[in-house]
C-alpha atoms as a PDB file:
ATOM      1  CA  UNK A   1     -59.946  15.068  50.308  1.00  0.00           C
ATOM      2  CA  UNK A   2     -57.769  18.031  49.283  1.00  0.00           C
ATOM      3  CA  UNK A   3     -54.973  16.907  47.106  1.00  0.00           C
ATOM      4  CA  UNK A   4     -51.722  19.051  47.205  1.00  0.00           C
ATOM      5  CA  UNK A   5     -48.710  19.882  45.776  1.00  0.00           C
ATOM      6  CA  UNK A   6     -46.990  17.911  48.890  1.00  0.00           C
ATOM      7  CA  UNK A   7     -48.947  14.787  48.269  1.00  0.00           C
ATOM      8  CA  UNK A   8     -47.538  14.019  44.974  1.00  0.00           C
ATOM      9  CA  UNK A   9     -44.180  14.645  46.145  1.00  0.00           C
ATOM     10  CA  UNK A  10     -44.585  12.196  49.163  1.00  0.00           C
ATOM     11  CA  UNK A  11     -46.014   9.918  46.233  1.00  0.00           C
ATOM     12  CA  UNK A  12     -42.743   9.575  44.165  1.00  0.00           C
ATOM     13  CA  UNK A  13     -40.344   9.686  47.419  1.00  0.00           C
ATOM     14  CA  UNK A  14     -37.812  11.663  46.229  1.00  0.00           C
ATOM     15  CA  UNK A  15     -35.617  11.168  49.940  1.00  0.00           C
ATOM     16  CA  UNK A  16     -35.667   7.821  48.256  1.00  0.00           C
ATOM     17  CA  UNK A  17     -33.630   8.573  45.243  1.00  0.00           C
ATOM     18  CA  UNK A  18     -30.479   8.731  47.636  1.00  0.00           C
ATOM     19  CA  UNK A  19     -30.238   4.423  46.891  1.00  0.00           C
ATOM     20  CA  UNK A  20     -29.306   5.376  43.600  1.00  0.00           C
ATOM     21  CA  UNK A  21     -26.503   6.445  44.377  1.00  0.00           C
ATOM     22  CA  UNK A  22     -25.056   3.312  43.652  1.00  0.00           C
ATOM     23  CA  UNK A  23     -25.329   4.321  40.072  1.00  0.00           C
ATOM     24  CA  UNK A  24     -22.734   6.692  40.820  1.00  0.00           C
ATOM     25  CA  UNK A  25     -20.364   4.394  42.456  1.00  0.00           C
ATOM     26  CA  UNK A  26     -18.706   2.847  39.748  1.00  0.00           C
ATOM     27  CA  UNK A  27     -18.123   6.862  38.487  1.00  0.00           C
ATOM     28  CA  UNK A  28     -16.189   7.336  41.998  1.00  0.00           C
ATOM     29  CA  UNK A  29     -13.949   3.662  41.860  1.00  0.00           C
ATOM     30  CA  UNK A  30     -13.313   3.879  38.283  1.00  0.00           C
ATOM     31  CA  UNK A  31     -10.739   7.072  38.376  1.00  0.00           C
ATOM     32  CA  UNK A  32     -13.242   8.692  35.285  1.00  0.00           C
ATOM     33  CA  UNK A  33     -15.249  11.245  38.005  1.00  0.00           C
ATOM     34  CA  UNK A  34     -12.677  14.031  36.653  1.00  0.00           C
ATOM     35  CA  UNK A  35     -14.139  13.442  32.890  1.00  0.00           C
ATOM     36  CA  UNK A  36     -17.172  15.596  32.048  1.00  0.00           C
ATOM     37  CA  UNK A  37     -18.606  13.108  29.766  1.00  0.00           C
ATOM     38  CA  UNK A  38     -18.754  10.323  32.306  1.00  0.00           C
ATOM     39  CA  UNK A  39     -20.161  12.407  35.220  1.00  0.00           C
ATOM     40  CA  UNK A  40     -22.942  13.658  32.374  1.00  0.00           C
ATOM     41  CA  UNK A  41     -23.293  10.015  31.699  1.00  0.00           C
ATOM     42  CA  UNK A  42     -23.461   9.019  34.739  1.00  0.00           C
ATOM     43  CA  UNK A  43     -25.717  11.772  36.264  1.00  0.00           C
ATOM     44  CA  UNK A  44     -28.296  11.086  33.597  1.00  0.00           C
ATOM     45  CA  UNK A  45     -28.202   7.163  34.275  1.00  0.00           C
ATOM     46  CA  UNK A  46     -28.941   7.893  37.728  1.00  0.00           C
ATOM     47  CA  UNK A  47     -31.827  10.304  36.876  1.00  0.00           C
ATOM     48  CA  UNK A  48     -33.325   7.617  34.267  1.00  0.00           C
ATOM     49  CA  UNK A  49     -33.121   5.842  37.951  1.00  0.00           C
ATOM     50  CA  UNK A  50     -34.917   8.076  40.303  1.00  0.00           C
ATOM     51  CA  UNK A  51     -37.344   8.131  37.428  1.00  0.00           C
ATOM     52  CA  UNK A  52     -38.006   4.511  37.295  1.00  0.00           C
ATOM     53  CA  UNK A  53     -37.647   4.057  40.729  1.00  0.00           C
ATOM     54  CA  UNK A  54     -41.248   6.825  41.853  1.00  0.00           C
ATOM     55  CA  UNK A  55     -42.640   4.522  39.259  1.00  0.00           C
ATOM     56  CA  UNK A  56     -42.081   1.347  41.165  1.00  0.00           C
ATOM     57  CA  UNK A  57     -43.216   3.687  44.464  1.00  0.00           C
ATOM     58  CA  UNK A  58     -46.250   4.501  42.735  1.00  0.00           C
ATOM     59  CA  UNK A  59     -47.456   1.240  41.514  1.00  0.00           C
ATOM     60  CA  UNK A  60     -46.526  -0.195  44.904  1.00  0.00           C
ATOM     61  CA  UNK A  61     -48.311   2.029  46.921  1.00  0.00           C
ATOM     62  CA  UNK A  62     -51.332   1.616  44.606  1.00  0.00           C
ATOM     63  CA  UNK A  63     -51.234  -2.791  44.787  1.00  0.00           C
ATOM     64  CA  UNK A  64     -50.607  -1.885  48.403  1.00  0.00           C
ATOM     65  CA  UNK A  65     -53.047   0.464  49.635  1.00  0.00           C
ATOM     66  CA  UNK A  66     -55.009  -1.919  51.766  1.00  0.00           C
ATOM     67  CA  UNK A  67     -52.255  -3.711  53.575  1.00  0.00           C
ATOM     68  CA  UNK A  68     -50.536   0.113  53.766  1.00  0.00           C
ATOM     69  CA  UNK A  69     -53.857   1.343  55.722  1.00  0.00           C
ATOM     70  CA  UNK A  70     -53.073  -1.896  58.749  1.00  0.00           C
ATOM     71  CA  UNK A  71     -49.385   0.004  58.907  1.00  0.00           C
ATOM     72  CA  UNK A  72     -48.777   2.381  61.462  1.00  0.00           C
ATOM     73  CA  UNK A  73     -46.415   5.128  59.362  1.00  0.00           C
ATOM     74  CA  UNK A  74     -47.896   3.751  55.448  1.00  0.00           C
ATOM     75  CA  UNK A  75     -51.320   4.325  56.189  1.00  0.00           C
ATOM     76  CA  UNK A  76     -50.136   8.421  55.925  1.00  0.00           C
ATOM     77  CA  UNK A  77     -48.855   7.552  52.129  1.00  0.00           C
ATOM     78  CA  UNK A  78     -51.254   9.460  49.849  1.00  0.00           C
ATOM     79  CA  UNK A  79     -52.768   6.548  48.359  1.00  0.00           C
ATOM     80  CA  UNK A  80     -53.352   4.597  51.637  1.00  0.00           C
ATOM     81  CA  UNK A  81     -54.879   8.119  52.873  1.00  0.00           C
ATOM     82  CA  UNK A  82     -56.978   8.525  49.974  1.00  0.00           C
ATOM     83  CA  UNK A  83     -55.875  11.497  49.370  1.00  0.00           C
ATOM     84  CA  UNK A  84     -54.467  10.402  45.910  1.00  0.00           C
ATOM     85  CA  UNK A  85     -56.925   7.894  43.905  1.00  0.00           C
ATOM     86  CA  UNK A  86     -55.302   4.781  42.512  1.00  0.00           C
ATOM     87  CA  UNK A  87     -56.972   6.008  39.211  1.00  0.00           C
ATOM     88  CA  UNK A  88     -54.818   9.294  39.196  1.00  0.00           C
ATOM     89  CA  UNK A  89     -51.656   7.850  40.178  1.00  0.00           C
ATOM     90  CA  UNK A  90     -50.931   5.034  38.153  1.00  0.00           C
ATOM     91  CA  UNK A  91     -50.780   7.314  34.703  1.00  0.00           C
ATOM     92  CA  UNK A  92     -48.409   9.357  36.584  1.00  0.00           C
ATOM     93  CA  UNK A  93     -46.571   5.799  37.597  1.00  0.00           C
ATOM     94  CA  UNK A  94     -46.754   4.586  33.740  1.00  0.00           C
ATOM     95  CA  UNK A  95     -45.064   8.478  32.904  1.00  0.00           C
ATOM     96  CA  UNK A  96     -42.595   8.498  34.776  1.00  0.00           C
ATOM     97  CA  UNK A  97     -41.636   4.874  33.344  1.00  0.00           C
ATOM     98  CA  UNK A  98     -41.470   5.746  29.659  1.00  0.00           C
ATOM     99  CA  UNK A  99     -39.430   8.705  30.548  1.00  0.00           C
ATOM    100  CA  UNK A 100     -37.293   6.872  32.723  1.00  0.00           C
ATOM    101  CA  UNK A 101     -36.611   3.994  29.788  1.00  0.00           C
ATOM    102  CA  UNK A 102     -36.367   6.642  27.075  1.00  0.00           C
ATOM    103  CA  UNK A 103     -33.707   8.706  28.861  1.00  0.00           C
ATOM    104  CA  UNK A 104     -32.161   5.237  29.731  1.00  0.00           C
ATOM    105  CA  UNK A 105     -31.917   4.435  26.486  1.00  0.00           C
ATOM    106  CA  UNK A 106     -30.118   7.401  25.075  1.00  0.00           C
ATOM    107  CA  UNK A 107     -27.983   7.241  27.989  1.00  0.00           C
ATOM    108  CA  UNK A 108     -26.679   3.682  26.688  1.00  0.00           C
ATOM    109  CA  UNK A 109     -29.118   0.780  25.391  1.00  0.00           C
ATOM    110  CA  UNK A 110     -27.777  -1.375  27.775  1.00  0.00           C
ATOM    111  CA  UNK A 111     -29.608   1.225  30.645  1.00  0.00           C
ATOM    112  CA  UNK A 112     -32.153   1.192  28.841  1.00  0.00           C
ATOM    113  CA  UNK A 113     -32.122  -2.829  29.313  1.00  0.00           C
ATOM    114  CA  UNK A 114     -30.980  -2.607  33.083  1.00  0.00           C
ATOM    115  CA  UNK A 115     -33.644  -0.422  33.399  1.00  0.00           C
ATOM    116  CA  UNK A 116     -36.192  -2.377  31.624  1.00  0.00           C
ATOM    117  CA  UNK A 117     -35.001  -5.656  34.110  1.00  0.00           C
ATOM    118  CA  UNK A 118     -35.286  -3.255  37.181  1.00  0.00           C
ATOM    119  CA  UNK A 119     -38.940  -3.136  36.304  1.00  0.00           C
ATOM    120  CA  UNK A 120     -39.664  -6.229  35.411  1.00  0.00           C
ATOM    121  CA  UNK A 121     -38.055  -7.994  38.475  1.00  0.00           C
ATOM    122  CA  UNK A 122     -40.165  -5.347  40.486  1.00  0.00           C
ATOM    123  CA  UNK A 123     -43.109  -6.179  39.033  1.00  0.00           C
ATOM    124  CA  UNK A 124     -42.627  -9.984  40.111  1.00  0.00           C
ATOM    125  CA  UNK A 125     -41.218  -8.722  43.577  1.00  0.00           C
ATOM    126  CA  UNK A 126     -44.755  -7.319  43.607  1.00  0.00           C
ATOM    127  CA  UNK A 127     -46.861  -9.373  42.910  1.00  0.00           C
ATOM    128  CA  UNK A 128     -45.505 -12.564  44.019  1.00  0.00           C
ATOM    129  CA  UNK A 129     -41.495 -12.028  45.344  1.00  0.00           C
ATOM    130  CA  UNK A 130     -42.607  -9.819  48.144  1.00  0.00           C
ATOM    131  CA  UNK A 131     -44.007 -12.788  49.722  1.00  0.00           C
ATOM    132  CA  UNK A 132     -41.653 -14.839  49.387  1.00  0.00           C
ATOM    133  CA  UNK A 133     -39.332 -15.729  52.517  1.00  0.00           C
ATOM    134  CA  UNK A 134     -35.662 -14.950  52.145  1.00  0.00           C
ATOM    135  CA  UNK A 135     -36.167 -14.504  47.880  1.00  0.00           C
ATOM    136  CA  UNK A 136     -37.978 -11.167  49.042  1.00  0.00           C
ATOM    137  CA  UNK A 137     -34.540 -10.011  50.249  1.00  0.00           C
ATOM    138  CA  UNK A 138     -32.214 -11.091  47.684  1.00  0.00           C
ATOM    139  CA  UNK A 139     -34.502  -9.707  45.529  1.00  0.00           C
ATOM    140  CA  UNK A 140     -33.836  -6.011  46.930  1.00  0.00           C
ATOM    141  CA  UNK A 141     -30.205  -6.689  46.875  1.00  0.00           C
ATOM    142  CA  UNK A 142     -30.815  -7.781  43.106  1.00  0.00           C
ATOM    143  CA  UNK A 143     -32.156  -4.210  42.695  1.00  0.00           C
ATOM    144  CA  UNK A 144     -28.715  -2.666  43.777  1.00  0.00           C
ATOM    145  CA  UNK A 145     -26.525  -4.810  41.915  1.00  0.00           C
ATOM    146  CA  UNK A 146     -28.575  -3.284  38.935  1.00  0.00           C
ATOM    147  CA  UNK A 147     -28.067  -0.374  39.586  1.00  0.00           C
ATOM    148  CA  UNK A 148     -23.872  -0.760  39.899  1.00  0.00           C
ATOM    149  CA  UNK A 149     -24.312  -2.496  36.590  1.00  0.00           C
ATOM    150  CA  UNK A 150     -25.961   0.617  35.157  1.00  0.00           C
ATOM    151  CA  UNK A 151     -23.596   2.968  36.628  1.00  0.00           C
ATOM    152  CA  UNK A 152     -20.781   1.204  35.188  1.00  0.00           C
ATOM    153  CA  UNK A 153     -22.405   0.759  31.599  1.00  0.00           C
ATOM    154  CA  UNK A 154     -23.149   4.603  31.441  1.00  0.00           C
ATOM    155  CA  UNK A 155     -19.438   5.468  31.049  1.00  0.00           C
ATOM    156  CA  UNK A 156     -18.339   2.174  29.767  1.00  0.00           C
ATOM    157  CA  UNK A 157     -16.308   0.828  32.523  1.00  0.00           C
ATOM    158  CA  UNK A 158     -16.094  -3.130  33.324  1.00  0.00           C
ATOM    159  CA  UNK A 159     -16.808  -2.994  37.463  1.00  0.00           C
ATOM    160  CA  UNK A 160     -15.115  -5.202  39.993  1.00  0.00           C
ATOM    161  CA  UNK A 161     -16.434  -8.182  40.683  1.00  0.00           C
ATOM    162  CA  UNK A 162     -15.724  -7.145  44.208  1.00  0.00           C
ATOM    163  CA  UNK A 163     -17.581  -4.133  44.248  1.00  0.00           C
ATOM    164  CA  UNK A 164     -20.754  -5.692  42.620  1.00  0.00           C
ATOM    165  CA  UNK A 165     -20.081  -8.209  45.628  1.00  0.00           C
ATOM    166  CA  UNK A 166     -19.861  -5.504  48.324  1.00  0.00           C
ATOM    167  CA  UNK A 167     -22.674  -3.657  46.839  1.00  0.00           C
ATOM    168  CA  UNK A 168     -24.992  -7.007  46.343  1.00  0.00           C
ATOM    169  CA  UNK A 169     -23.582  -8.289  50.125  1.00  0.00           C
ATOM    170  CA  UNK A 170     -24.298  -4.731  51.868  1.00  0.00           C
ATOM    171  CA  UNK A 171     -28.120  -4.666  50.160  1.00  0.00           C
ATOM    172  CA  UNK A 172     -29.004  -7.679  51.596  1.00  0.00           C
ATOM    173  CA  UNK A 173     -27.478  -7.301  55.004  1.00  0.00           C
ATOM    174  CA  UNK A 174     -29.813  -3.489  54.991  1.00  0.00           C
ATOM    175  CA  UNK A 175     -32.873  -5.553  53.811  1.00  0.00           C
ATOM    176  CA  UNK A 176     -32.568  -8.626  56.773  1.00  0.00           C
ATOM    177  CA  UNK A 177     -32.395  -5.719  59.137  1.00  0.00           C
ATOM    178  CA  UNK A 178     -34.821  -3.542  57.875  1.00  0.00           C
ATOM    179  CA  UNK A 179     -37.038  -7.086  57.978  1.00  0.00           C
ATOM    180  CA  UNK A 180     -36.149  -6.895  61.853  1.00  0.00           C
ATOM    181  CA  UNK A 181     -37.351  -3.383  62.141  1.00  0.00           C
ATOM    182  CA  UNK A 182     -40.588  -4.425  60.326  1.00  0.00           C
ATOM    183  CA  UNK A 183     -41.178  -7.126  62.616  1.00  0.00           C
ATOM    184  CA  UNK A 184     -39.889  -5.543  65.961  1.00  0.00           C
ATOM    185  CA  UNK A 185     -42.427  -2.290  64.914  1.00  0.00           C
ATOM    186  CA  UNK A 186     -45.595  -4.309  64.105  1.00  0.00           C
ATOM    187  CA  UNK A 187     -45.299  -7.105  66.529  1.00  0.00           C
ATOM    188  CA  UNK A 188     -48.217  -9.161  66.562  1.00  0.00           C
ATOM    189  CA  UNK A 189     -50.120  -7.492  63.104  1.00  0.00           C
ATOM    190  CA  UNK A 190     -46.979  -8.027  61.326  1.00  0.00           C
ATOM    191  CA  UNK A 191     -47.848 -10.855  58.602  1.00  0.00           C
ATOM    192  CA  UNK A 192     -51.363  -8.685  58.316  1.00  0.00           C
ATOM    193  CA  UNK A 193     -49.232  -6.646  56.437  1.00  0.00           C
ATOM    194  CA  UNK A 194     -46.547  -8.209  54.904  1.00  0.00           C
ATOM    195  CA  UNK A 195     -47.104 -12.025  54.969  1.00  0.00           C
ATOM    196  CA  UNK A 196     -43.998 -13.466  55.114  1.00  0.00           C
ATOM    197  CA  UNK A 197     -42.829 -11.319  58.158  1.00  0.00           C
ATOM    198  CA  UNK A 198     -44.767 -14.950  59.918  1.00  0.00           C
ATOM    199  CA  UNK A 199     -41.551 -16.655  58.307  1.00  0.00           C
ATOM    200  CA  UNK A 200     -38.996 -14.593  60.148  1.00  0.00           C
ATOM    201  CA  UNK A 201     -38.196 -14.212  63.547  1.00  0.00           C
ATOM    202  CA  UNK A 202     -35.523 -11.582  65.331  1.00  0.00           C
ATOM    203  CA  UNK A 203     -33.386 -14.335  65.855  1.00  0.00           C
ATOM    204  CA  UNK A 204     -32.925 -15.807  62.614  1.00  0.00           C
ATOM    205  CA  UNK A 205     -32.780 -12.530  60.916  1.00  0.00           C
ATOM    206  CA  UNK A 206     -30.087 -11.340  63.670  1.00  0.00           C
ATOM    207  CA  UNK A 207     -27.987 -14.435  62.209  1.00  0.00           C
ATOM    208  CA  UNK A 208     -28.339 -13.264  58.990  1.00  0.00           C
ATOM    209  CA  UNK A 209     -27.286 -10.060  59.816  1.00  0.00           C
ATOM    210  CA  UNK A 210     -24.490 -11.090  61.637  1.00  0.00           C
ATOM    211  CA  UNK A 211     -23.358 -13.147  58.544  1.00  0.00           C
ATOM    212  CA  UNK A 212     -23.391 -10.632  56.020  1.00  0.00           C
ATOM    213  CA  UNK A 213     -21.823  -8.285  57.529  1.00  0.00           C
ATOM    214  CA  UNK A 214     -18.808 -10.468  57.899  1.00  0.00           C
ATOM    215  CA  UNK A 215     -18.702 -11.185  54.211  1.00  0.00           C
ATOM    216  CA  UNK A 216     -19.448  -8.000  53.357  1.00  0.00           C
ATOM    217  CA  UNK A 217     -16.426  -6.582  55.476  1.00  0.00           C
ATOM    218  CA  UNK A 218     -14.425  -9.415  53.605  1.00  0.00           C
ATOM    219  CA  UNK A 219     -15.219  -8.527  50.626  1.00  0.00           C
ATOM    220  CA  UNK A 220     -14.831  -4.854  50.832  1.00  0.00           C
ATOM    221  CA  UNK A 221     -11.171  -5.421  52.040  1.00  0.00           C
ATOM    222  CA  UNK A 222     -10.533  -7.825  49.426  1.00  0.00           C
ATOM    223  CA  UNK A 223     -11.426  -5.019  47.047  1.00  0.00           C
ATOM    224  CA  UNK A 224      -9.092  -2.789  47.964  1.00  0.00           C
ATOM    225  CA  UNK A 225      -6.504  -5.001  48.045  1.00  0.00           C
ATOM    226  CA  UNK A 226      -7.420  -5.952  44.545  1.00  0.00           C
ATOM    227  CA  UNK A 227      -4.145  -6.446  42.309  1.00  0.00           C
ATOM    228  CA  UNK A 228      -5.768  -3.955  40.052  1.00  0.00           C
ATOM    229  CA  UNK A 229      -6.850  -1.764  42.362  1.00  0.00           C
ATOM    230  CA  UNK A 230      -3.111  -1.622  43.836  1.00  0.00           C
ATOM    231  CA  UNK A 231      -2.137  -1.067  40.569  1.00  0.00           C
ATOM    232  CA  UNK A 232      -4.259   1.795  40.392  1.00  0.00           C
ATOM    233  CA  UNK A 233      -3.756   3.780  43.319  1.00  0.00           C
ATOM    234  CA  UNK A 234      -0.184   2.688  44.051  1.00  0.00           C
ATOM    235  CA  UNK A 235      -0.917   1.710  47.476  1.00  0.00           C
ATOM    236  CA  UNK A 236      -2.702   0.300  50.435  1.00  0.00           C
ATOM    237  CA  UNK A 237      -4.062   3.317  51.415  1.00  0.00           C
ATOM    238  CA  UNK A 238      -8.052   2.563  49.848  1.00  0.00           C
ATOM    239  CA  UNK A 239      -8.181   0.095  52.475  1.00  0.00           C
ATOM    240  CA  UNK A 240      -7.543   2.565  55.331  1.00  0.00           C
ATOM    241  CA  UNK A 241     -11.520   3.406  54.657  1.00  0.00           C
ATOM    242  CA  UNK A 242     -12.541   0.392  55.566  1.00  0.00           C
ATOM    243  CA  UNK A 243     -12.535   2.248  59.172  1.00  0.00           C
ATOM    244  CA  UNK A 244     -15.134   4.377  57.824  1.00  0.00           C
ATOM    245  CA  UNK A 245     -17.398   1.036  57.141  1.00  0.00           C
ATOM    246  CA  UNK A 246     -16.911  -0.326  59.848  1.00  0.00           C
ATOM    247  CA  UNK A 247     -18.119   2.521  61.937  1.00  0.00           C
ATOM    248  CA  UNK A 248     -21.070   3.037  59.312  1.00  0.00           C
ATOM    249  CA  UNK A 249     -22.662  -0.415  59.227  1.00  0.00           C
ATOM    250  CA  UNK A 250     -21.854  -0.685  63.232  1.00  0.00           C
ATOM    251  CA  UNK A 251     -23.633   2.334  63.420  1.00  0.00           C
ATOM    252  CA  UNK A 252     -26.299   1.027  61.226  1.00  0.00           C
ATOM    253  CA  UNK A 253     -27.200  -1.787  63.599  1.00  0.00           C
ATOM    254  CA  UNK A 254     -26.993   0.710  66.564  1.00  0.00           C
ATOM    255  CA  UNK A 255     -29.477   2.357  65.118  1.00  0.00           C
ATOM    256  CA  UNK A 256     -31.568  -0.336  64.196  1.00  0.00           C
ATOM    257  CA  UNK A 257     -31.438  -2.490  67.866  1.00  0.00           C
ATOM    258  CA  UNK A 258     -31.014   0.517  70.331  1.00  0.00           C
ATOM    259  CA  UNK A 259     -32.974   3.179  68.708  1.00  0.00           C
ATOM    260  CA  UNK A 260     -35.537   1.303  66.604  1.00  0.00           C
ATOM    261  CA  UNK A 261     -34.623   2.510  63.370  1.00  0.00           C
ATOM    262  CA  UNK A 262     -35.005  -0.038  60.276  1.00  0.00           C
ATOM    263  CA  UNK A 263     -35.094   2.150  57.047  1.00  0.00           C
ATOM    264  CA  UNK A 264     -31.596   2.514  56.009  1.00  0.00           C
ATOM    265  CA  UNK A 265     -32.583   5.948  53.872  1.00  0.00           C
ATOM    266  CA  UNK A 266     -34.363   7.303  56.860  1.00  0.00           C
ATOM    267  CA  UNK A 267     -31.081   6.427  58.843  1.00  0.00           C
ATOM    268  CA  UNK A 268     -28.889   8.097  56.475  1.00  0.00           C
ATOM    269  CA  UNK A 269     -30.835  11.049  56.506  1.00  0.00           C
ATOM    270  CA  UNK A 270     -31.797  11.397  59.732  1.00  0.00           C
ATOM    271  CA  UNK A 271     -28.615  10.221  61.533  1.00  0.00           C
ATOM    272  CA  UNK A 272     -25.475  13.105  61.742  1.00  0.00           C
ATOM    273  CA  UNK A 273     -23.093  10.273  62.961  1.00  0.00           C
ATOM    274  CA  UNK A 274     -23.898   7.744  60.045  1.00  0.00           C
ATOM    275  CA  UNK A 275     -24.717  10.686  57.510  1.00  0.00           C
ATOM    276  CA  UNK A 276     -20.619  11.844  58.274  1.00  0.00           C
ATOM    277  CA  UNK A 277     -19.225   8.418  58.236  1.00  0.00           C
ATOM    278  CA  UNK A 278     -20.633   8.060  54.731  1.00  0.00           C
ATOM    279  CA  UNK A 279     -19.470  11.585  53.727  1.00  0.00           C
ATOM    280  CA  UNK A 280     -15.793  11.087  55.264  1.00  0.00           C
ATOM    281  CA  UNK A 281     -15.626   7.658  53.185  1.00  0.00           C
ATOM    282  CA  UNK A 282     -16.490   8.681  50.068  1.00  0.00           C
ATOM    283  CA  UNK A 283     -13.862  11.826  50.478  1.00  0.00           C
ATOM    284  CA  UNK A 284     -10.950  10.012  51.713  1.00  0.00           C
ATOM    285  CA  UNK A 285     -11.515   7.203  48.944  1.00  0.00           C
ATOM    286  CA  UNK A 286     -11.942  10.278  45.977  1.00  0.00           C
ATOM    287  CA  UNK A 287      -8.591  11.013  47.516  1.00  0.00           C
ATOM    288  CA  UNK A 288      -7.024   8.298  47.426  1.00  0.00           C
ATOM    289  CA  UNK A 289      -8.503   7.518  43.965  1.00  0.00           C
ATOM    290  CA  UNK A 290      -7.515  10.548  42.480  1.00  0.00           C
ATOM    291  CA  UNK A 291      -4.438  11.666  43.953  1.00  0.00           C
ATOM    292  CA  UNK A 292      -3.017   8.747  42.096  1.00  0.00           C
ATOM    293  CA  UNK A 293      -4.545   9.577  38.734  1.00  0.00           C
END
């Protein structure tokens, strides 16, 4: 097969990079997104990111490529195709790794060390975590939590412990659903490609679901209403948005139950309704945030 420019783009899933955006978070929160250093800082810790993260992709898809091939969309990824060879992609995986923990590094060497944990607990999630029931999920939601931590390190800032909450909470009530979508789309061949789909159930996981978001609601209002986050913005108005995330992770599971949606990037980038939600929040909390600075 033909291998084009287009192949090795799908191979490093850029649409993917928009999960990093949680490295910019604590930017937004902090009241620093008006400093030039920090958004440098900042910008380049989530590049070092996006780096790591088509890495990951990479190496995945290349461990993966047989189980991708009994998947009705993965068995179109390059590597399941065959259109890219496991021997050419996993240089370009170990490349984009280096540079990733090099620019890491000069960002702050503790991204450099995030970084450096965000591969090695991928690695395990892998080979072994992946498989895993329930420890499969919290490991994805371990993967955002890094990344807060790295967006806060790059311009020096201690985060909330309620944000890193909200952020950790949120991850894993995306992963339990996008579980559902997995097993709702595959049905019967669903452990033939991921195992430990045979330990869920659409029940159980709708439980799950319906847990986290609770907490993570919770949590995101206590947050706001944060003695130092009063302090900071002078007022109750941050917790006004919590409209905005309520309508956002309702629309979420909308998508994911009535329309048969599951990835939460593909969501975001697909859906107008959930895409706006997102943009109104962030704008009305830079507001907020910064009228008071």
């Amino acid at each position: 097969m033909t291998t084009t420019l287009r192949d090795w783009l799908l191979l490093l899933r850029p649409q993917q990079w928009v999960k990093n955006g949680f490295v910019l978070a604590p930017l937004l929160f902090s009241g620093r997104m008006l400093q030039v250093d920090a958004i440098r800082l900042a910008l380049e810790a989530c590049a070092s990111f996006c780096l790591v993260a088509s890495a990951v992709y990479v190496f995945n898809d290349v461990i993966d490529r047989e189980r991708d091939r009994a998947h009705p969309v993965k068995r179109l990824r390059p590597v399941a195709s065959g259109r890219i060879s496991a021997g050419a992609a996993l240089p370009v995986a170990l490349a984009l790794g280096v540079v990733g923990l090099g620019l890491g590094w000069l960002v702050h060497p503790t991204v450099g060390a995030i970084l450096g944990s965000y591969l090695g607990l991928n690695l395990l999630y892998t080979l072994r975590l992946k498989q895993v029931v329930l420890l499969d999920v919290f490991s994805i939601a371990t993967f955002f939590v890094l990344r807060l931590l790295a967006g806060a390190e790059a311009i020096q800032v201690v985060p909330s412990i309620w944000l890193i909450l909200c952020g950790g909470l949120l991850a894993l009530y995306l992963g339990f659903a996008k579980r559902r979508h997995e097993l709702m789309l595959l049905g019967g061949a669903s452990a033939s490609h991921r195992g430990v789909l045979a330990e869920y159930s659409p029940q159980f996981l709708d439980q799950m679901s319906t847990v986290l978001l609770s907490v993570t609601l919770i949590s995101y209002v206590m947050y706001t209403l944060s003695p130092e986050k009063l302090a900071e913005v002078g007022s109750y108005a941050l917790t006004y948005s919590t409209g905005f995330v309520l309508y956002g992770v309702f629309r979420y599971l909308y998508l994911v139950h009535q329309k048969e949606q599951g990835s939460p990037t593909e969501a975001l980038l697909t859906d107008r309704s959930l895409l706006t939600a997102v943009v109104l929040w962030a704008g009305y909390c830079a507001l907020v945030i910064y009228r008071a600075v």
